[in-house]
C-alpha atoms as a PDB file:
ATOM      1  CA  UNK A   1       0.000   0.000   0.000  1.00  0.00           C
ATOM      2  CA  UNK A   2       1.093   3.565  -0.370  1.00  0.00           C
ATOM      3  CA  UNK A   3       0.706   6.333   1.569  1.00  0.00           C
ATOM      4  CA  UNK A   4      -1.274   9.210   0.041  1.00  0.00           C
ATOM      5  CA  UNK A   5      -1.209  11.607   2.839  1.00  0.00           C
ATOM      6  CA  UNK A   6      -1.709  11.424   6.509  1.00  0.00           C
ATOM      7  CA  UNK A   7      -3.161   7.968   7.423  1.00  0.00           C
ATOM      8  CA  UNK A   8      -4.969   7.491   4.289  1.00  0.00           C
ATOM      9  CA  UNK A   9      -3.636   4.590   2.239  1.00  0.00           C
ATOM     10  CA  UNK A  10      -4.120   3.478  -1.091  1.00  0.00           C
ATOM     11  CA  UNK A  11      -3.568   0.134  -3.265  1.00  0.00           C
ATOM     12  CA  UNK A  12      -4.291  -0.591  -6.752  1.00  0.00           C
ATOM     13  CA  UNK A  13      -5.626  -3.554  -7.929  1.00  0.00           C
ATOM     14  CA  UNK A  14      -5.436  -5.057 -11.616  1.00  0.00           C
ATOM     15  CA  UNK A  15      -7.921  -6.847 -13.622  1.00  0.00           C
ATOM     16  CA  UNK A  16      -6.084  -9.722 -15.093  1.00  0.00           C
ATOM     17  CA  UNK A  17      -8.618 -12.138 -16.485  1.00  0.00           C
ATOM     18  CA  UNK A  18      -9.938  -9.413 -19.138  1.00  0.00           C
ATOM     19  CA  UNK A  19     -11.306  -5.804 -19.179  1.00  0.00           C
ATOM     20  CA  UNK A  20     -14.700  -6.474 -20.594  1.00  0.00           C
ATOM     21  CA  UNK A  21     -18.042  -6.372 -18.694  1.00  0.00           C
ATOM     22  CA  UNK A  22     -18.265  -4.207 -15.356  1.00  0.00           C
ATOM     23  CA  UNK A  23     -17.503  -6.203 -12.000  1.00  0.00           C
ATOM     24  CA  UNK A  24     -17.489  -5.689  -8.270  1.00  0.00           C
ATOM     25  CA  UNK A  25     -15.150  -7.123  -6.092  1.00  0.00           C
ATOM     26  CA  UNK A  26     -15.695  -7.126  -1.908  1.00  0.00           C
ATOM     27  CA  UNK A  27     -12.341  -6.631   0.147  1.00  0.00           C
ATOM     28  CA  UNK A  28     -12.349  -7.196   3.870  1.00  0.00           C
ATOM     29  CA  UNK A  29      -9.662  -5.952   6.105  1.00  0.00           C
ATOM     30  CA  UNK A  30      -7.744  -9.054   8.539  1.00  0.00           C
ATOM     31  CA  UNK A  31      -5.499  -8.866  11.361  1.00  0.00           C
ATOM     32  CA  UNK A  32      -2.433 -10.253   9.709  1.00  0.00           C
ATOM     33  CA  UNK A  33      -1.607 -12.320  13.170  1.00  0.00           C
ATOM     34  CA  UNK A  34      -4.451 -14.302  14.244  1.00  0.00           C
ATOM     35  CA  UNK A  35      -6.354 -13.891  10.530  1.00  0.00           C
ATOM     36  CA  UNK A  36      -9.680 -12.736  11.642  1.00  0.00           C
ATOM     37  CA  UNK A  37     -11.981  -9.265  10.826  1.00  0.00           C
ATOM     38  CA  UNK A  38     -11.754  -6.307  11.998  1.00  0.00           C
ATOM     39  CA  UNK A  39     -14.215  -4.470  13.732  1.00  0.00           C
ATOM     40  CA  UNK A  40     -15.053  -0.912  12.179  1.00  0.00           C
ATOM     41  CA  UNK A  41     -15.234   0.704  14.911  1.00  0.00           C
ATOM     42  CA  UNK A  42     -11.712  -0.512  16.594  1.00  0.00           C
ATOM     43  CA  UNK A  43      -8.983   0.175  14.102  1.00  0.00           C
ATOM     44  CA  UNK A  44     -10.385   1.451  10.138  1.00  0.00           C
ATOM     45  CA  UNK A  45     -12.939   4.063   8.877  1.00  0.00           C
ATOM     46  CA  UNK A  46     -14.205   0.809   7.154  1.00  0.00           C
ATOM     47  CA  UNK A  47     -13.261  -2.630   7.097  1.00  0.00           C
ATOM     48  CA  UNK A  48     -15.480  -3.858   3.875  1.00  0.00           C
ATOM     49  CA  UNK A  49     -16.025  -2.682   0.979  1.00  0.00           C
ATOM     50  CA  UNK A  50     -16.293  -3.241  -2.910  1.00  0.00           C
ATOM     51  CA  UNK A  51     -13.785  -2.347  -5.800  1.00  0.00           C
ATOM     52  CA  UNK A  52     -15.846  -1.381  -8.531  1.00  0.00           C
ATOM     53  CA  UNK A  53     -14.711  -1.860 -12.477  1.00  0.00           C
ATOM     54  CA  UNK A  54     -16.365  -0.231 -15.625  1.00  0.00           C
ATOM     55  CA  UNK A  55     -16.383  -1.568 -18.923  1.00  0.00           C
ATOM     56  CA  UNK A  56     -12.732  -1.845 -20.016  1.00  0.00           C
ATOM     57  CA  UNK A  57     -11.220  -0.493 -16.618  1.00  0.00           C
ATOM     58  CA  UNK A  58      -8.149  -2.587 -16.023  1.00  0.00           C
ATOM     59  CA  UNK A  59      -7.366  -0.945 -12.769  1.00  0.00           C
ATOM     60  CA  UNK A  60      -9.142   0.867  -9.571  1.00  0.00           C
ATOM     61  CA  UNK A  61      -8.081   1.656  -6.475  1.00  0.00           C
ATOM     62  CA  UNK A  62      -9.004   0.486  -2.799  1.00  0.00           C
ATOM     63  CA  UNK A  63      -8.150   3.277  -0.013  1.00  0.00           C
ATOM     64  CA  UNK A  64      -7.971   2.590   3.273  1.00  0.00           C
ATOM     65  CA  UNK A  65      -8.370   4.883   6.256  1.00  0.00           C
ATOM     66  CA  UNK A  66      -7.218   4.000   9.854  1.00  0.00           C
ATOM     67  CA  UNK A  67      -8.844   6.088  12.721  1.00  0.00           C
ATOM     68  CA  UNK A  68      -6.720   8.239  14.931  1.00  0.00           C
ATOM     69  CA  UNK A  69      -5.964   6.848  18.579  1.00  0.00           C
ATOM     70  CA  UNK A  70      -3.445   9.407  19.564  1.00  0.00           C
ATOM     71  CA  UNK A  71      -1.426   6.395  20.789  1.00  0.00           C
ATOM     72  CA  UNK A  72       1.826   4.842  18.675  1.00  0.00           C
ATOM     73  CA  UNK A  73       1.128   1.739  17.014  1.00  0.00           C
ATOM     74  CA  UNK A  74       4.360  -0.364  16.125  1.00  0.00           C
ATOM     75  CA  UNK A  75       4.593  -3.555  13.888  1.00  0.00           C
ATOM     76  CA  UNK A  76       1.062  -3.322  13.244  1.00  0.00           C
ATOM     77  CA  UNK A  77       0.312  -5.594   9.838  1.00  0.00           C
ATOM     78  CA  UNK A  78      -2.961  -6.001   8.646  1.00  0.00           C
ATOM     79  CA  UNK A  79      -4.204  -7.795   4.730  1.00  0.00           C
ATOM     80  CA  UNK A  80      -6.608  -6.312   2.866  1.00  0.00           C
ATOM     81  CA  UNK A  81      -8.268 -10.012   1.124  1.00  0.00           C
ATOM     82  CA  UNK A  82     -10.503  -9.595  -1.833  1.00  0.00           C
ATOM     83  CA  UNK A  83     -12.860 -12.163  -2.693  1.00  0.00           C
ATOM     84  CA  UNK A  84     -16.671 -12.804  -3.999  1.00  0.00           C
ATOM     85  CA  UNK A  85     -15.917 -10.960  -7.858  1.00  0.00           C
ATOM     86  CA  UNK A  86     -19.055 -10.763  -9.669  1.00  0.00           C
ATOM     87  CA  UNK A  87     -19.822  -9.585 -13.089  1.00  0.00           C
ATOM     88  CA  UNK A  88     -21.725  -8.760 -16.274  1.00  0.00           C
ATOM     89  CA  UNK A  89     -20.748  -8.515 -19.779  1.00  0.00           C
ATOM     90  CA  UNK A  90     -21.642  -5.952 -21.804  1.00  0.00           C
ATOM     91  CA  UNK A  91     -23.715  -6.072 -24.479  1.00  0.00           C
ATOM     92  CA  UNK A  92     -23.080  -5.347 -27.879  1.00  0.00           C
ATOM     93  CA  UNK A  93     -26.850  -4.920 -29.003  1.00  0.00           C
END
């Protein structure tokens, strides 16, 4: 992820299995350690969400913002997994 400015962070992710059609993809945010959600209100702004595509997009981006504690967090590492991708194809009538 890159860092975009002050504790917002952004990642891009890539269509790779063709550009055509629109589709949706849902991300959920994991504690990297013990591999389990979450919760919005503890750590993230939000901790789901969906990627959206257009027609012929081939990439979008996926920010992520982590709420302010005022206290230090060190070695923190979280994953940001994407699963359930649905999608249409476009019509050429």
């Amino acid at each position: 992820m890159e860092l975009l400015v002050a504790n917002i962070y952004c990642c891009r992710v890539v269509r790779d299995r063709g550009i055509y059609g629109t589709a949706v993809v849902t991300y959920q945010i994991l504690e990297s350690v013990n591999v389990t959600s979450v919760t919005v209100s503890s750590l993230f702004v939000s901790t789901t969400g969906l990627v959206l595509f257009a027609d012929r997009q081939f990439n979008a981006e996926l920010t992520v913002t982590p709420l302010s504690t005022g206290l230090p967090h060190f070695d923190l590492h979280y994953t940001v997994q994407l699963f359930n991708v649905t999608g249409k194809f476009a019509s050429t009538k």
